[in-house]
Protein backbone atom coordinates (compact mmCIF):
# COMPACT_ATOMS: atom_id res chain seq x y z
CA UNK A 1 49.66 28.19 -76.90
CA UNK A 2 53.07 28.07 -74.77
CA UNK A 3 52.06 25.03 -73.39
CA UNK A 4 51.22 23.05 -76.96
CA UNK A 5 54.40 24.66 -78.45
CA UNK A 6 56.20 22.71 -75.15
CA UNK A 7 54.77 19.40 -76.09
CA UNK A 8 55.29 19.63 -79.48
CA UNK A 9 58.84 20.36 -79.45
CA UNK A 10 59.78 18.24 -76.39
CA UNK A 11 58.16 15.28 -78.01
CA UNK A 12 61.32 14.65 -80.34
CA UNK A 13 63.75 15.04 -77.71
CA UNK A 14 61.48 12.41 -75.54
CA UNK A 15 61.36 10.23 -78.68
CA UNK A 16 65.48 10.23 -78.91
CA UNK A 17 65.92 9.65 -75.64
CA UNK A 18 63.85 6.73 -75.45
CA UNK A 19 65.17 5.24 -78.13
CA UNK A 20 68.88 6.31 -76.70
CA UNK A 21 67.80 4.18 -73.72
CA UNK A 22 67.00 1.08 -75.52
CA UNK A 23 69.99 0.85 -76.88
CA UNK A 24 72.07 -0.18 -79.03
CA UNK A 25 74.48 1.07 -76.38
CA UNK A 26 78.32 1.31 -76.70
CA UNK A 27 80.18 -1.00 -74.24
CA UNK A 28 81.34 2.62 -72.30
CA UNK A 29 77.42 3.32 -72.40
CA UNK A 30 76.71 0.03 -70.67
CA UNK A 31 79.38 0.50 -68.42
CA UNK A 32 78.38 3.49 -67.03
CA UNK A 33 74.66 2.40 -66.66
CA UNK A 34 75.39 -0.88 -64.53
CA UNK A 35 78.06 1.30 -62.38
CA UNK A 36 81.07 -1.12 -63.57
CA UNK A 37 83.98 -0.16 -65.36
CA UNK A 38 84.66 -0.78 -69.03
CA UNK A 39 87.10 -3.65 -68.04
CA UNK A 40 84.51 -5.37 -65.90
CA UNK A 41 82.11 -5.44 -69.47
CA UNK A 42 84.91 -6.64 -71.85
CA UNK A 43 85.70 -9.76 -68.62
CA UNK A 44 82.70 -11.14 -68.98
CA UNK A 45 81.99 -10.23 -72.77
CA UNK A 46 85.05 -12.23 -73.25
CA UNK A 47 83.87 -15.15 -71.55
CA UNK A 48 80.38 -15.59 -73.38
CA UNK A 49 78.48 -14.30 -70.15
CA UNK A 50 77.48 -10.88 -71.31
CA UNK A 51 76.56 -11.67 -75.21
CA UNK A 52 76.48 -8.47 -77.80
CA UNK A 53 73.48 -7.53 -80.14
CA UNK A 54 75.98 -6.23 -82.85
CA UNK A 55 78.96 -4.75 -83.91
CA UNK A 56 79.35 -1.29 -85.17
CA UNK A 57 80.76 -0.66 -88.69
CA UNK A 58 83.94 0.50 -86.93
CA UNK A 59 83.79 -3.30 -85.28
CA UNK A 60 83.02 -2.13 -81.32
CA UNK A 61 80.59 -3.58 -79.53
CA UNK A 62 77.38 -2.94 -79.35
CA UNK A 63 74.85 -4.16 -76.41
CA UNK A 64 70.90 -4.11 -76.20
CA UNK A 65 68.90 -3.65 -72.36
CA UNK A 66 68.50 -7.12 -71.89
CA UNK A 67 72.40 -7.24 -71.51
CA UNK A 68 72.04 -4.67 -68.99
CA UNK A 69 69.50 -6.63 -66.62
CA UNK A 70 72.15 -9.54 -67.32
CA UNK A 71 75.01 -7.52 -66.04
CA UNK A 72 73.27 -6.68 -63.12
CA UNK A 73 72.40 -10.22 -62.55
CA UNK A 74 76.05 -11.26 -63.31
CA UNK A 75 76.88 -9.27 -60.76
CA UNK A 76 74.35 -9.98 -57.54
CA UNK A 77 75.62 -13.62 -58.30
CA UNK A 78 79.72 -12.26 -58.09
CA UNK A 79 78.50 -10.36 -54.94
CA UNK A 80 78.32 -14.10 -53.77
CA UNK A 81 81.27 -14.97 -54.28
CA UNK A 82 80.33 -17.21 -56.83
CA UNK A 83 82.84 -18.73 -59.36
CA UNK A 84 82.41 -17.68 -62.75
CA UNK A 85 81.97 -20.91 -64.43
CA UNK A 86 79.19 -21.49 -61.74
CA UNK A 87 77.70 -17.84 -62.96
CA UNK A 88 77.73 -19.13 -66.67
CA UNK A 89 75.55 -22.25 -65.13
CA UNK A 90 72.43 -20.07 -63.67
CA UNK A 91 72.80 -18.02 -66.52
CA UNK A 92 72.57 -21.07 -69.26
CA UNK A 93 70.12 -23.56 -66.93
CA UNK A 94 67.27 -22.87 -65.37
CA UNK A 95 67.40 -24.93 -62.32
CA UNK A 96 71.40 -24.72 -61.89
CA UNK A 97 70.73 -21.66 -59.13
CA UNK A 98 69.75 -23.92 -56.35
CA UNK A 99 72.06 -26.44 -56.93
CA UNK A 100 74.59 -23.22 -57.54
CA UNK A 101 74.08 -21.97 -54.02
CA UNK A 102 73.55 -24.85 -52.07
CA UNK A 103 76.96 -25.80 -53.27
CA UNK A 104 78.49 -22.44 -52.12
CA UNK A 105 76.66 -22.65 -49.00
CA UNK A 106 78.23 -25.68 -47.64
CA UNK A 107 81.92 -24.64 -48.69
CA UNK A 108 81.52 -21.24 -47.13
CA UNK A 109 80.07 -23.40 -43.50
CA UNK A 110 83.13 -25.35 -44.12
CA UNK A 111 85.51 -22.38 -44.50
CA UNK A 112 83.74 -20.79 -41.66
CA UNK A 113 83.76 -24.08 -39.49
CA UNK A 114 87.98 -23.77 -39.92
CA UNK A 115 88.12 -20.37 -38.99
CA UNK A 116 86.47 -21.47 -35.59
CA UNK A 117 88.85 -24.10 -34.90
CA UNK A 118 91.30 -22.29 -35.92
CA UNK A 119 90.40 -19.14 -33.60
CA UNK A 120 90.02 -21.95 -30.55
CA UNK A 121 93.36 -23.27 -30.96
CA UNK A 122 94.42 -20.00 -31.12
CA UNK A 123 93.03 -19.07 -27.59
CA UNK A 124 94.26 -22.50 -26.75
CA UNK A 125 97.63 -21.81 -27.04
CA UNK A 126 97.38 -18.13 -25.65
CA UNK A 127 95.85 -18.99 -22.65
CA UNK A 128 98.20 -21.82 -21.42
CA UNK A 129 100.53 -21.28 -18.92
CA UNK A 130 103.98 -21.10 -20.74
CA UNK A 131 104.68 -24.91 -19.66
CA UNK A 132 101.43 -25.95 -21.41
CA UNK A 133 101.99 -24.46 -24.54
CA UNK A 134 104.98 -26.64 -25.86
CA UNK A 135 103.27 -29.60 -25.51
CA UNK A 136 99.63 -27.89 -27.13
CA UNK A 137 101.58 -26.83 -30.29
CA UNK A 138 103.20 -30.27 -30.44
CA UNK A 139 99.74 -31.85 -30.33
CA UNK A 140 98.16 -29.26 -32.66
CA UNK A 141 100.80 -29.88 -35.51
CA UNK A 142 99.86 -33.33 -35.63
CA UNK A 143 96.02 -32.58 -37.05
CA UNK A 144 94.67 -30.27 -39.72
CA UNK A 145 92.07 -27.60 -38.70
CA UNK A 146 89.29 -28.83 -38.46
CA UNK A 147 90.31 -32.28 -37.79
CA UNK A 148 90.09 -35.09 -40.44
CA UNK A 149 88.33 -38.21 -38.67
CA UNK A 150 89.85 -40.73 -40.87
CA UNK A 151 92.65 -41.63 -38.24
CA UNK A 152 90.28 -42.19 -35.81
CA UNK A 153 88.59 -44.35 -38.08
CA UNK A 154 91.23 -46.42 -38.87
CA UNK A 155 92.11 -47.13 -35.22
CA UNK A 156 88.56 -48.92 -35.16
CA UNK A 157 89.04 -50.73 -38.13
CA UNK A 158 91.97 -52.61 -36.72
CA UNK A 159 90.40 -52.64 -33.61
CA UNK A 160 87.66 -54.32 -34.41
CA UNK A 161 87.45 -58.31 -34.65
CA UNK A 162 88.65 -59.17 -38.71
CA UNK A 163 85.34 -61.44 -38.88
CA UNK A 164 82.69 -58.50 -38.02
CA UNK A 165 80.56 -58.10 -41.39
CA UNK A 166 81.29 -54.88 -43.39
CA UNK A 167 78.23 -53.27 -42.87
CA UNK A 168 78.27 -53.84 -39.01
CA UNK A 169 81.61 -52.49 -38.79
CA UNK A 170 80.93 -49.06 -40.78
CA UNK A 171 78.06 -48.66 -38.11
CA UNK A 172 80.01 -49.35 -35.04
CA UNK A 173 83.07 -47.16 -36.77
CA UNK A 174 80.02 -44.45 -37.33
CA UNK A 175 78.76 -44.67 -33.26
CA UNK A 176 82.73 -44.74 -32.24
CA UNK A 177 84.10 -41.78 -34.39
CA UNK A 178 82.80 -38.31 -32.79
CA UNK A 179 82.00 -35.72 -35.05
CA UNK A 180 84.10 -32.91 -34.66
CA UNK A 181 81.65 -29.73 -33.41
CA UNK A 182 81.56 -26.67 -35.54
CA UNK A 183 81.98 -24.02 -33.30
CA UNK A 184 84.78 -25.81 -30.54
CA UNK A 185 85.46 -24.75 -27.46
CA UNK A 186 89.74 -24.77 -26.70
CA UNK A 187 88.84 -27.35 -24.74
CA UNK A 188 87.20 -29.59 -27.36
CA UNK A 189 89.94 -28.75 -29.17
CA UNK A 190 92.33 -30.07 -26.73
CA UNK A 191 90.61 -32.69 -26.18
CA UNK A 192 90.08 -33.73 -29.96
CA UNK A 193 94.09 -32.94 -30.78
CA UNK A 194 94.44 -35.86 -27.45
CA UNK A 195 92.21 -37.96 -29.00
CA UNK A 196 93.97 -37.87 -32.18
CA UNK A 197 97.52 -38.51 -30.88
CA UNK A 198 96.03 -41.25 -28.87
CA UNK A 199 95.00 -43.26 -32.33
CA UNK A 200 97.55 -42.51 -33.85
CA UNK A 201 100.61 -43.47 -32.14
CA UNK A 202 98.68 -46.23 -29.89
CA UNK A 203 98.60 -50.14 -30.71
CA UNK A 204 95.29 -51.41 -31.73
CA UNK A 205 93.88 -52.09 -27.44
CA UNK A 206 92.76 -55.57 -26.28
CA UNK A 207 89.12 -55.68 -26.31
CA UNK A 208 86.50 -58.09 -24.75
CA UNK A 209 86.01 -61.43 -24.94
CA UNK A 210 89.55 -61.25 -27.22
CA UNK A 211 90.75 -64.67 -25.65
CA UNK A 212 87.23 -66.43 -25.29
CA UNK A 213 85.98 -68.30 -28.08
CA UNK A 214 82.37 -66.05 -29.16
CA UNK A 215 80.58 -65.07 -32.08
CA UNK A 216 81.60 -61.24 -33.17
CA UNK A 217 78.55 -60.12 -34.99
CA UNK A 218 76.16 -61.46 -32.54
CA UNK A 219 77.70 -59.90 -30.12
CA UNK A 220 78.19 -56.31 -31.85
CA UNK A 221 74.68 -56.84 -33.18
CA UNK A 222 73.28 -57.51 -29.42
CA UNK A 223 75.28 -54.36 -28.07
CA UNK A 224 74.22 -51.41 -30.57
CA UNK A 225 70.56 -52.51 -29.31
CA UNK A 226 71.48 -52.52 -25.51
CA UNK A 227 73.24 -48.83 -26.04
CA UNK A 228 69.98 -47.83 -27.58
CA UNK A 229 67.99 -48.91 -24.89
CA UNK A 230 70.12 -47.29 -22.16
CA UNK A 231 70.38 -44.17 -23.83
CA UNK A 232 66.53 -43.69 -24.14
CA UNK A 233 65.40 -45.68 -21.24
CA UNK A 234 67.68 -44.36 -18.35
CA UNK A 235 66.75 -43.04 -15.26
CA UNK A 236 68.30 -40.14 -13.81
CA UNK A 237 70.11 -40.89 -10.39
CA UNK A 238 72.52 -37.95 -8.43
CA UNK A 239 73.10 -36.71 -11.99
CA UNK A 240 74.06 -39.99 -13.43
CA UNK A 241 72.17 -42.21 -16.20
CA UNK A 242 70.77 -45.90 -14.45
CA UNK A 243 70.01 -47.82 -16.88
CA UNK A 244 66.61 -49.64 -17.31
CA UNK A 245 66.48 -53.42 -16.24
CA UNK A 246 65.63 -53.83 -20.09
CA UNK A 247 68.43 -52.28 -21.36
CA UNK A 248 70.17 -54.44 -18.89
CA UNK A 249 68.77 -57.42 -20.05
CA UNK A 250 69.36 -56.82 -23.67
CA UNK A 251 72.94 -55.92 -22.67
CA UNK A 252 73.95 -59.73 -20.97
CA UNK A 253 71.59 -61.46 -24.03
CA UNK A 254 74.32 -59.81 -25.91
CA UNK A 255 76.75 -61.65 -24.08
CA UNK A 256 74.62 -64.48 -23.83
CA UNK A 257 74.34 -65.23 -27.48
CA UNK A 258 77.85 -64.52 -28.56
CA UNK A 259 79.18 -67.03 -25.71
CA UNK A 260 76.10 -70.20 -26.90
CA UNK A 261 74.89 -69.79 -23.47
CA UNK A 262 71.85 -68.17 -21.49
CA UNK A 263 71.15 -65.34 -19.31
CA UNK A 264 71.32 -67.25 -15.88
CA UNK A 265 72.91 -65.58 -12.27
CA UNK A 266 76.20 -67.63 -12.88
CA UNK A 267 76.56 -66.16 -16.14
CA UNK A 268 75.68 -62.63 -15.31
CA UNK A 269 78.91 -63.18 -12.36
CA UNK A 270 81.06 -64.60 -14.67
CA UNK A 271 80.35 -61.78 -17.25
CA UNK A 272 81.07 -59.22 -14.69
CA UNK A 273 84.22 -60.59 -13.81
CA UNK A 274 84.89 -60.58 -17.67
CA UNK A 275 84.24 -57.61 -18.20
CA UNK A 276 86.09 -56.17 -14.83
CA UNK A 277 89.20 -57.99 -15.95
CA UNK A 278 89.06 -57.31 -19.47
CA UNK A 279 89.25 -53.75 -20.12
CA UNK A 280 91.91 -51.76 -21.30
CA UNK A 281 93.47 -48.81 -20.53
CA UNK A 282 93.32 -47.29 -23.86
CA UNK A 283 89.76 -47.76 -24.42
CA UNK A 284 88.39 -45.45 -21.18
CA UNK A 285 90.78 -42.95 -22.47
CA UNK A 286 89.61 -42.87 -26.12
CA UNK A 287 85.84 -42.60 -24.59
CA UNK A 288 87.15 -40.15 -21.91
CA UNK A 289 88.53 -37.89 -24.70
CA UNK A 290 85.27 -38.28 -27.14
CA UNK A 291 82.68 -37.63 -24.19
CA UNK A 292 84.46 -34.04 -24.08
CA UNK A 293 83.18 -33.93 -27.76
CA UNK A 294 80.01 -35.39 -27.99
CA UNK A 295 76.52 -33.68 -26.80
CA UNK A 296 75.01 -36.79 -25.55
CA UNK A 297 76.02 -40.08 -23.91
CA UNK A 298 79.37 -41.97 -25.93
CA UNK A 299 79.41 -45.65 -26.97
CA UNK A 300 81.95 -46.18 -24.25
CA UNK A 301 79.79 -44.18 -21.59
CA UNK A 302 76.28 -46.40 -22.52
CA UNK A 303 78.63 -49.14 -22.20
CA UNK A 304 80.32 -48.48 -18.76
CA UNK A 305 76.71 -47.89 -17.50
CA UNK A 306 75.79 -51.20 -18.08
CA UNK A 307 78.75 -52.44 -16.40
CA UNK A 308 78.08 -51.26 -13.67
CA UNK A 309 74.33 -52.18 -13.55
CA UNK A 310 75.75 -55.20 -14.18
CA UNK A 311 77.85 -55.71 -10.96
CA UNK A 312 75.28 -54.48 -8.98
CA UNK A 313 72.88 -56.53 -9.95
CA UNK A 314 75.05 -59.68 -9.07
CA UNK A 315 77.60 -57.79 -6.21
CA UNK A 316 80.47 -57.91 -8.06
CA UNK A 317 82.19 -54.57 -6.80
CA UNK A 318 86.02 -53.79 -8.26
CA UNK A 319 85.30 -51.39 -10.80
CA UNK A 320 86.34 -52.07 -13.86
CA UNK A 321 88.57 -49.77 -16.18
């Protein structure tokens, strides 16, 4: 008897609180069940994200569950720092989330790809002895952090012979340029802040062939094939890349072509000698500077291989710059 007189009167109060659960709810009610504050509801009430199911006679809002299991999506997507405009997106489409996120995800790498560079040039400039550090600042203020490539892709451009095709030249600007790493060493970014200052106050170097009468794209055609072929085909001597004699080969058709002439022994001296006497400066520098940046073999490095497979394969022995 105690028992049925339990049921029977609890059954009203279960009733009301049911239906006190789903609502309509008062916007302090809401509040309170998502854990936000009042102000938090009216933000994104205000903005069309968080939609009411009526208004009272009194005019206050009014809000139904499925504004609740909104809010609380609202805000797993805010826990991600994402914008709000982007929140109204995944909210209103239903394939905007991955597109939403990926979008975050690559500006968050970027911010956190700046930090690093920023924290290495930090320890760059606190671990320099006092008569370094005047000249690392000096060098630093001339590049942002990370470092844009876009002045080391205009050295290339003017670099490079006017006649080259467009599509030839993006590629050998592309294989030149060295992509910045994400997480730097102070060294790297030493060496990239050199690099930079290099291309920047610098006059465009002499290259190759720049007084000899040749065909450009041929040539620049023949190379990026040669410098494919030495990077995959070399043999390891004492720590050093040799390249293969068909790498070699490729490298002085190259030549070959550009010139109107043929592979022959008095061609492969003559190149040699070209090449010994042609180099500048500026060049091994620039691939001196970018070899401290890249994770495998440079342009300039595939390139200075071949050289010197090149002399000696005919005995040509100054080395060339």
């Amino acid at each position: 008897m105690g028992l049925d007189r339990t049921v029977t009167t609890s059954a009203p109060a279960a009733e009301a609180a049911a239906a006190e659960d789903c609502g309509p709810w008062s916007i302090g009610d809401l509040a309170e069940r998502a854990g936000v504050t009042v102000k938090t509801v009216r933000f994104y009430s205000d903005r069309g994200l968080l939609p009411e199911a009526r208004r009272s006679g009194g005019g206050h809002r009014r809000y139904g569950p499925d504004a609740l299991e909104r809010l609380r999506l609202i805000r797993s997507l805010r826990a991600l720092d994402l914008p709000v405009a982007d929140v109204g997106r995944v909210l209103d489409e239903d394939d905007a989330l991955e597109d939403v996120v990926t979008h975050r995800l690559a500006d968050v790498r970027g911010r956190l790809a700046a930090l690093r560079w920023r924290e290495a040039a930090l320890l760059l400039v606190r671990d320099g002895v006092p008569a370094e550090r005047a000249e690392r600042l000096r060098l630093l203020g001339g590049m942002s952090l990370p470092p844009d490539t876009t002045a080391l892709a205009r050295f290339w451009r003017r670099t490079l012979p006017v006649r080259l095709p467009a599509r030839l030249a993006a590629s050998v600007v592309d294989a030149a340029v060295p992509r910045p790493p994400d997480e730097p060493t102070p060294a790297q970014v030493l060496a990239f802040a050199r690099l930079h200052a290099l291309v920047t106050y610098a006059s465009a170097p002499v290259l190759h062939l720049a007084d000899v009468e040749h065909r450009p794209s041929v040539l620049y055609e023949g190379l990026a094939e040669a410098y494919e072929l030495a990077g995959t085909g070399s043999v390891l001597r004492a720590g050093a890349g040799v390249p293969s004699e068909q790498s070699l080969d490729c490298f002085v058709a190259a030549y070959a072509s550009a010139l109107g002439t043929r592979d022959s022994r008095g061609f492969r001296r003559r190149l040699a000698g070209l090449l010994t006497h042609g180099a500048d400066p500026l060049i091994g520098r620039y691939w001196h500077l970018a070899a401290e940046l890249s994770s495998g073999p440079t342009a300039g490095a595939l390139h200075g291989r071949l050289c010197g497979a090149l002399k000696s394969d005919t005995g040509v022995t100054r080395t060339a710059l």
